[in-house]
C-alpha atoms as a PDB file:
ATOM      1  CA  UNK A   1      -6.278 -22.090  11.538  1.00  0.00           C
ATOM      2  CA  UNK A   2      -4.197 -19.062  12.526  1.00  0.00           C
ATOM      3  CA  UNK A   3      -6.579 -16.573  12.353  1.00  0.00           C
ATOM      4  CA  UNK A   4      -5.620 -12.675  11.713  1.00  0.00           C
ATOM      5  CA  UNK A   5      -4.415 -11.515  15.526  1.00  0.00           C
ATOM      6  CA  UNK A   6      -0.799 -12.473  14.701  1.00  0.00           C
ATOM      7  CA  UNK A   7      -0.908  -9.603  11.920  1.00  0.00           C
ATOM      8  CA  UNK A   8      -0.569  -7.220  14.478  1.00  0.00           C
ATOM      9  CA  UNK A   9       3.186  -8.348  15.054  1.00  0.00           C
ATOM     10  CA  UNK A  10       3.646  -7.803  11.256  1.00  0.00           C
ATOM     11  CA  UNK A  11       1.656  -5.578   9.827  1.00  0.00           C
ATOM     12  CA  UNK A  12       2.811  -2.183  10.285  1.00  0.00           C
ATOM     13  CA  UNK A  13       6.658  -3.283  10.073  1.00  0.00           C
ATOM     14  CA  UNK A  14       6.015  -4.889   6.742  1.00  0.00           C
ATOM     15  CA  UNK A  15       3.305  -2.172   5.618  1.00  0.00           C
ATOM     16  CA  UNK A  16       1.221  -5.273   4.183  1.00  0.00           C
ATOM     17  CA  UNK A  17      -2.163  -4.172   2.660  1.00  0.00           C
ATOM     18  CA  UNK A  18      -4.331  -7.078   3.544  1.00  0.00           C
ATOM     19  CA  UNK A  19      -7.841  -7.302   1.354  1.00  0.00           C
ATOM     20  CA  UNK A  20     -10.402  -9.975   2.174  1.00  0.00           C
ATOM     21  CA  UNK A  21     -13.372 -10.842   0.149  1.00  0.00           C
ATOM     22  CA  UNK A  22     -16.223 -13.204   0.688  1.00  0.00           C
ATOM     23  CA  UNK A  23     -18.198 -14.485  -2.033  1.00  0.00           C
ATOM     24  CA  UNK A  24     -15.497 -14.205  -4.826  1.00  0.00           C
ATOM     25  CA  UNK A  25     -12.835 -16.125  -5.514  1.00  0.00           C
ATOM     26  CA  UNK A  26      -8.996 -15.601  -5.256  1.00  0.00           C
ATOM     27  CA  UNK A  27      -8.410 -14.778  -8.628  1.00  0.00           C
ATOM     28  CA  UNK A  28     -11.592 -12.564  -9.245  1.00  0.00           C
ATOM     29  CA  UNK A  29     -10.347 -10.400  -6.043  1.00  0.00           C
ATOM     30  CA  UNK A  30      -6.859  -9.730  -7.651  1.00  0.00           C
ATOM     31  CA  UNK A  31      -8.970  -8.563 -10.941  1.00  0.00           C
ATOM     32  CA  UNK A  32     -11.277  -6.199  -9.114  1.00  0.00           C
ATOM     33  CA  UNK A  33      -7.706  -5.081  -6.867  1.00  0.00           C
ATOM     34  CA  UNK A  34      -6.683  -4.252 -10.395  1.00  0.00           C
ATOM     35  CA  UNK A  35      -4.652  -7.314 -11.898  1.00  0.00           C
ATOM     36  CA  UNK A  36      -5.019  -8.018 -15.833  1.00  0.00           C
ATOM     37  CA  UNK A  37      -6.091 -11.560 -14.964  1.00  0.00           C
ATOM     38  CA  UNK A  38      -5.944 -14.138 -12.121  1.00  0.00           C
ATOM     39  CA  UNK A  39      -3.011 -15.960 -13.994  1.00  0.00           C
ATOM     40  CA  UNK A  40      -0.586 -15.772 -11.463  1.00  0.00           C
ATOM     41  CA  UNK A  41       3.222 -15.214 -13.041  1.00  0.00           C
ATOM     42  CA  UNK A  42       4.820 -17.075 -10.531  1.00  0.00           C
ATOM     43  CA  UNK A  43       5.063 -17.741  -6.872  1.00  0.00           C
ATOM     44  CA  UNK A  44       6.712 -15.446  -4.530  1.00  0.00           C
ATOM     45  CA  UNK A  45       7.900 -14.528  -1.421  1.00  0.00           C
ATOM     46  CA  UNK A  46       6.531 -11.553   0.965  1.00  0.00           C
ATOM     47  CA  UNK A  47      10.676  -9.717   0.443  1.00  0.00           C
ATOM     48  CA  UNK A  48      10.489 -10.807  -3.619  1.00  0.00           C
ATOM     49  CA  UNK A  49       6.982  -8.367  -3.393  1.00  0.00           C
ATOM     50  CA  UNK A  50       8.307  -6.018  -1.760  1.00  0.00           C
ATOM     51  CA  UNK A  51      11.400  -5.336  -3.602  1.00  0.00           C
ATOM     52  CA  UNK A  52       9.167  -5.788  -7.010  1.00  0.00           C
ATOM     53  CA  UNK A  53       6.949  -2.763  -5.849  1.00  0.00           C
ATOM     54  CA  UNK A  54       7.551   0.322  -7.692  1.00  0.00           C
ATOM     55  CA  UNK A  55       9.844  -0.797 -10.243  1.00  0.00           C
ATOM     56  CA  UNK A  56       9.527  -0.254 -13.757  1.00  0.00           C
ATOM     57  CA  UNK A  57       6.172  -1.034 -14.771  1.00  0.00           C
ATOM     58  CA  UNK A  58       5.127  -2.798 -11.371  1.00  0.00           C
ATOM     59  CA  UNK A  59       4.074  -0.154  -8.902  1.00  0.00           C
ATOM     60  CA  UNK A  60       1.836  -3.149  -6.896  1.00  0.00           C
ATOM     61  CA  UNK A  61       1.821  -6.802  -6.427  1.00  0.00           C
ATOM     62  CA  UNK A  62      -0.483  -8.936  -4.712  1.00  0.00           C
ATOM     63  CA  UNK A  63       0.239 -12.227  -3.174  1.00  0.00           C
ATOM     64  CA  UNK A  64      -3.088 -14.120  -3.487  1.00  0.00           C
ATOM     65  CA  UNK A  65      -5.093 -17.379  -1.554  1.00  0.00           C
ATOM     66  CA  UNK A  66      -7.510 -18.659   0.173  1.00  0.00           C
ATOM     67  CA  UNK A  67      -8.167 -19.589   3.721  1.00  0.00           C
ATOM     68  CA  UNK A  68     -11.457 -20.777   5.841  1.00  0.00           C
ATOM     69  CA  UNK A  69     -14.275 -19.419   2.996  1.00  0.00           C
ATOM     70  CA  UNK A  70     -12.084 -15.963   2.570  1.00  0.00           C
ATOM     71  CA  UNK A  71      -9.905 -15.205  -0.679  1.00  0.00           C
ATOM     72  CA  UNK A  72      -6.951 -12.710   0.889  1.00  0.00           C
ATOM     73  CA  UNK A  73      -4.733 -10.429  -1.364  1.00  0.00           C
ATOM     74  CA  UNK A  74      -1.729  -8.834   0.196  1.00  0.00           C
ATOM     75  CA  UNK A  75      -0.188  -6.266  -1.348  1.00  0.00           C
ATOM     76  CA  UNK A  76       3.324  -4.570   0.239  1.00  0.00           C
ATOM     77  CA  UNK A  77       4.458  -0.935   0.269  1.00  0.00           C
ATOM     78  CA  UNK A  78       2.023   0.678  -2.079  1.00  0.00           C
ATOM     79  CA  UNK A  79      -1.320   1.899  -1.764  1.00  0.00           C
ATOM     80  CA  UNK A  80      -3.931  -0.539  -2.673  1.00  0.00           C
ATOM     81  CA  UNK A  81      -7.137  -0.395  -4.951  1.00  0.00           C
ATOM     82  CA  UNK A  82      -8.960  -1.229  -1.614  1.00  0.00           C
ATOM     83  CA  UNK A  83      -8.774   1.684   0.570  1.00  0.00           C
ATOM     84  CA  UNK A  84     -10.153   4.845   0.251  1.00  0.00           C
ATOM     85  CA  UNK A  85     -13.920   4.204  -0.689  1.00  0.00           C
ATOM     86  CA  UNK A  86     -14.056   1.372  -3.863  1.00  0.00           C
ATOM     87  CA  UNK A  87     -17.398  -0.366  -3.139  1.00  0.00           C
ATOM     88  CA  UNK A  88     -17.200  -1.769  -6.601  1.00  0.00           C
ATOM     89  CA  UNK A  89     -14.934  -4.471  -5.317  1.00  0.00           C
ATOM     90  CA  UNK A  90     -18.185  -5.729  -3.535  1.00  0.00           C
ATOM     91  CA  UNK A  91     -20.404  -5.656  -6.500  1.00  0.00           C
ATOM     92  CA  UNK A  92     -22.375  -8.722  -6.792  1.00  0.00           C
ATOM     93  CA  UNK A  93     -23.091  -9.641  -3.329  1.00  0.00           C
ATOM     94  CA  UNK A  94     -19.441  -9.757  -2.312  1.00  0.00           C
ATOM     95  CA  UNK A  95     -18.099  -8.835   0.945  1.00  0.00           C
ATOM     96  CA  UNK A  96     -14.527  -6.581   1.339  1.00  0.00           C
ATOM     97  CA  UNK A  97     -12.649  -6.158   4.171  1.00  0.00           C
ATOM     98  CA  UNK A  98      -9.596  -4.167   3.578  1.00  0.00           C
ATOM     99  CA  UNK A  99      -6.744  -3.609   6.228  1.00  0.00           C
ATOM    100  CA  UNK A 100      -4.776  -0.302   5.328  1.00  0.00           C
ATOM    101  CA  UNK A 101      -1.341   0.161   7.471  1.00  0.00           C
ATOM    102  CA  UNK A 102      -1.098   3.780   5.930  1.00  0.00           C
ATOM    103  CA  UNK A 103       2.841   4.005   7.495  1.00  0.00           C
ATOM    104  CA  UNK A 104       3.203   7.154   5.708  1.00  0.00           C
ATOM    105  CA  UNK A 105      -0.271   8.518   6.602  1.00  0.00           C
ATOM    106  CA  UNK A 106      -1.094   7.005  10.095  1.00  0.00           C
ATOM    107  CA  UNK A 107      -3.772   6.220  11.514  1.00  0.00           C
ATOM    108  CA  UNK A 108      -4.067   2.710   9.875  1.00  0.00           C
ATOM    109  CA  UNK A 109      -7.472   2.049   8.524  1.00  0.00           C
ATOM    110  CA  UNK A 110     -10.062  -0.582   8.050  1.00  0.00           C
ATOM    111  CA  UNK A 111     -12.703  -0.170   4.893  1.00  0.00           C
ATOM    112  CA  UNK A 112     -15.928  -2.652   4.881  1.00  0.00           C
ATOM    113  CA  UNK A 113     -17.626  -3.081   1.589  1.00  0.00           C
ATOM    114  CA  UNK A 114     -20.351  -4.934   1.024  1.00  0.00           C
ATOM    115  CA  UNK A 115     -22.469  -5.411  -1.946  1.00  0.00           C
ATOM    116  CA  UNK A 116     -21.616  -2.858  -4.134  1.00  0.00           C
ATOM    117  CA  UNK A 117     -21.854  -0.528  -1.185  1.00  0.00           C
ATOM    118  CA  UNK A 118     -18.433   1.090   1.005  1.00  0.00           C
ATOM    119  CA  UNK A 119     -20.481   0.544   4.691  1.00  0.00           C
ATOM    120  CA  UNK A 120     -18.071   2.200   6.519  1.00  0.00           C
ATOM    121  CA  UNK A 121     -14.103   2.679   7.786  1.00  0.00           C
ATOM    122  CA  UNK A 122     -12.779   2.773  11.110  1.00  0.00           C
ATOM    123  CA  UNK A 123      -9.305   3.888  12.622  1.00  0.00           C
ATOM    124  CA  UNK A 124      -7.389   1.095  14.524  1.00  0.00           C
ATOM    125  CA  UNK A 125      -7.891   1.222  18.043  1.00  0.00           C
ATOM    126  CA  UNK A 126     -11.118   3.110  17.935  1.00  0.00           C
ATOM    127  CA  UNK A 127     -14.676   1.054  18.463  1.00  0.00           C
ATOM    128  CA  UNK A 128     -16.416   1.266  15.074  1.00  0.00           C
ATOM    129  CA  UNK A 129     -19.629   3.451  14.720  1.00  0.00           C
ATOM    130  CA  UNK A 130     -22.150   4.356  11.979  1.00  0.00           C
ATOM    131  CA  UNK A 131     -22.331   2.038   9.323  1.00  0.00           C
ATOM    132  CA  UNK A 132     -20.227  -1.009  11.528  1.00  0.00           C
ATOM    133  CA  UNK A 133     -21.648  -0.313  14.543  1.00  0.00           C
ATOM    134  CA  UNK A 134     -22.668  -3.839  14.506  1.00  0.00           C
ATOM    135  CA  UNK A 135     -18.714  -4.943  15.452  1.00  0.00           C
ATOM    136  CA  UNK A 136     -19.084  -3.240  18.827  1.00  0.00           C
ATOM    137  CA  UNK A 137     -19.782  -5.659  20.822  1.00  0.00           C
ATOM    138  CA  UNK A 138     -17.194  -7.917  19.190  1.00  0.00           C
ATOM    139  CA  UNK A 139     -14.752  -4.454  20.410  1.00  0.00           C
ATOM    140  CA  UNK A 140     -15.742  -4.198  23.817  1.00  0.00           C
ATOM    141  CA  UNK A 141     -15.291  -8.204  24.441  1.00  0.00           C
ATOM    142  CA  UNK A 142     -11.785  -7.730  22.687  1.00  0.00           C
ATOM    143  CA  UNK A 143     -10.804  -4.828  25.317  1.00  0.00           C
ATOM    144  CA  UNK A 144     -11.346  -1.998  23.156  1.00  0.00           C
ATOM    145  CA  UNK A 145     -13.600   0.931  25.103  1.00  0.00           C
ATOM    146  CA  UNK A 146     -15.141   4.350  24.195  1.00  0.00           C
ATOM    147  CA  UNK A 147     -14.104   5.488  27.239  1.00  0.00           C
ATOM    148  CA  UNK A 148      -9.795   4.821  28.044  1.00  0.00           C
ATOM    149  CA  UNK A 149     -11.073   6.358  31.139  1.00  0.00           C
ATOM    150  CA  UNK A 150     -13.373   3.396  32.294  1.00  0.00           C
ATOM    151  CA  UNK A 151     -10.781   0.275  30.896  1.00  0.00           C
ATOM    152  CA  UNK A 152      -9.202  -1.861  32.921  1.00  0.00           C
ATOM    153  CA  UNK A 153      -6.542  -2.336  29.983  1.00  0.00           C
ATOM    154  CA  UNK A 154      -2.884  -2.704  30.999  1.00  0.00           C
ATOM    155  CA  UNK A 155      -0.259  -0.183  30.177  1.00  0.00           C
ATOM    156  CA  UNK A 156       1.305  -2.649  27.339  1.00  0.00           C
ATOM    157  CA  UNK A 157      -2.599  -3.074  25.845  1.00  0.00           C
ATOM    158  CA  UNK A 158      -2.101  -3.260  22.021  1.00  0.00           C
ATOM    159  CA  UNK A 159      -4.921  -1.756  20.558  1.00  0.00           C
ATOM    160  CA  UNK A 160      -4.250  -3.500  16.765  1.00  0.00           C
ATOM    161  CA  UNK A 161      -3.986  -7.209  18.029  1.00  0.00           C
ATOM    162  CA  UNK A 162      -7.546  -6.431  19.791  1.00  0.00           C
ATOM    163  CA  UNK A 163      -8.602  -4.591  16.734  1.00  0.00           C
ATOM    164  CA  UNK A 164      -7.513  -7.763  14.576  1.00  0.00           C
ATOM    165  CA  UNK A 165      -9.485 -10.414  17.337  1.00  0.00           C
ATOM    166  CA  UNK A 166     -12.264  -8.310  17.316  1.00  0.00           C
ATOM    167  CA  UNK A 167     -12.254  -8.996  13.512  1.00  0.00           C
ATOM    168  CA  UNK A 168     -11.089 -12.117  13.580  1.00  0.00           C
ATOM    169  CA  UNK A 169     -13.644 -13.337  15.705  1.00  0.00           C
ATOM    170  CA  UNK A 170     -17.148 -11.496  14.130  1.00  0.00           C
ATOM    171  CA  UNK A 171     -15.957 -12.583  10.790  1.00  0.00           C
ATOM    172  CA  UNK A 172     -14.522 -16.049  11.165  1.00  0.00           C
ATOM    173  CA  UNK A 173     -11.235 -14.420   9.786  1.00  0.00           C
ATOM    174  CA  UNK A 174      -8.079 -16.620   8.988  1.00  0.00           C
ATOM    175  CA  UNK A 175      -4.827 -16.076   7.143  1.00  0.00           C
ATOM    176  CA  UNK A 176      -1.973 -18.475   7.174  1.00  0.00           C
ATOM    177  CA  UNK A 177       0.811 -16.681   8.653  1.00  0.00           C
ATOM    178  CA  UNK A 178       3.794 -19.000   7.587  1.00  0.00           C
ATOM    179  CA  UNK A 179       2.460 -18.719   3.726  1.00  0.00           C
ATOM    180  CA  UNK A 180       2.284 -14.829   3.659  1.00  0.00           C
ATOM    181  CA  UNK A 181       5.212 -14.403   5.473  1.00  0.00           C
ATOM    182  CA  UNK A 182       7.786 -16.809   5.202  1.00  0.00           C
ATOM    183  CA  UNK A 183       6.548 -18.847   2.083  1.00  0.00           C
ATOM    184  CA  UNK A 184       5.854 -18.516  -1.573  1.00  0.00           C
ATOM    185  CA  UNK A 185       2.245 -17.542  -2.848  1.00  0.00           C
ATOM    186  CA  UNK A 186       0.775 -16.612  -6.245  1.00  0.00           C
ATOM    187  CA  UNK A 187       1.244 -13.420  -7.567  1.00  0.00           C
ATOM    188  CA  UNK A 188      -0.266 -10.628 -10.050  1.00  0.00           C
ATOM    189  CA  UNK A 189       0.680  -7.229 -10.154  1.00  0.00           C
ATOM    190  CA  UNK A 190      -2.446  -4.784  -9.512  1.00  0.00           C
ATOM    191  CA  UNK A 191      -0.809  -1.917 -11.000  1.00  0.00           C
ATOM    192  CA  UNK A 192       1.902  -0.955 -13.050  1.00  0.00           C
ATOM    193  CA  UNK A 193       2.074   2.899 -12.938  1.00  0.00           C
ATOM    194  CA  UNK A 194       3.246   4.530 -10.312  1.00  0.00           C
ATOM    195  CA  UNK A 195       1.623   4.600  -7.143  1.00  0.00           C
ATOM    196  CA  UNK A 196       1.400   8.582  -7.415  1.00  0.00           C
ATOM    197  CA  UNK A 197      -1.002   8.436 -10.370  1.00  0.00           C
ATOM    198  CA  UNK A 198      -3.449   5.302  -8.819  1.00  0.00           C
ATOM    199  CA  UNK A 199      -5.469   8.270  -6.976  1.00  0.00           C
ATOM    200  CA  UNK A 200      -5.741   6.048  -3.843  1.00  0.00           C
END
């Protein structure tokens, strides 16, 4: 599997909003991101989503799958239904992960729902505390310190691939980098007014 570390060459150029959910399948995440239904209306490319997002009566699109026990939506350009505090996408024992680029708002964000309940959020490059304290360890063995001070990492350290590891390896994280990048996937749009008037 591919794992998530290779987002880091990707995800801020393409501003991809990445949501991951455990215990629900593909199609129920794009509902709870927003979509009408899980009927996908056809099968598209990461540049076909992008250039679909914010036209007339589209303002978001996810390209939907699965890979190794986590559905992934990935939504392009707009703000999704996933950042900024929406434990309901974890209602019913479901577990979120959401991976906010924020390229107009930096610094890019990662939200952790879980059960109904928004645990916690965490800037990239910083070791999470509070409610996800429980992924430091995974941080420090990635390269990521409290201190810069007391690190040993090299001048070209790239704080999101560690961040992404770090994630990748607590949570068994995989997406299939060809598929979301270069290849066609199913997709629903999330939201059709304007990203202005989503109030996230």
């Amino acid at each position: 599997m591919d794992g998530i570390s290779w987002l880091a060459d990707v995800w801020l150029s393409h501003s991809l909003n990445v949501t991951l959910a455990r215990g629900v399948d593909p199609e129920g995440l794009v509902v709870r991101l927003g979509a009408a239904s899980g009927t996908p209306f056809g099968h598209i490319t990461s540049a076909e989503a992008a250039s679909m997002t914010g036209s007339e009566g589209c303002a978001r699109v996810a390209r939907f799958g699965e890979c190794g026990g986590w559905s992934f939506a990935v939504e392009p350009i707009a703000p999704s239904a996933g950042w900024w505090g929406r434990p309901h996408l974890s209602a019913g024992g479901v577990e979120v992960l959401h991976l906010t680029p924020k390229a107009h708002q930096p610094p890019p964000e990662v939200w952790y729902y879980r059960d109904g309940v928004a645990v916690d959020r965490f800037n990239i490059g910083e070791i999470p505390d509070g409610g996800m304290e429980f992924l430091a360890p995974a941080f420090e063995e990635a390269g990521l310190v409290d201190d810069p001070l007391m690190s040993d990492q090299p001048e070209d350290f790239d704080d999101v691939r560690a961040t992404m590891k770090a994630l990748e390896e607590h949570f068994g994280l995989s997406l299939p980098r060809r598929a979301v990048i270069e290849g066609r996937l199913p997709a629903v749009v999330t939201a059709k007014q304007h990203p202005e008037e989503l109030g996230a």
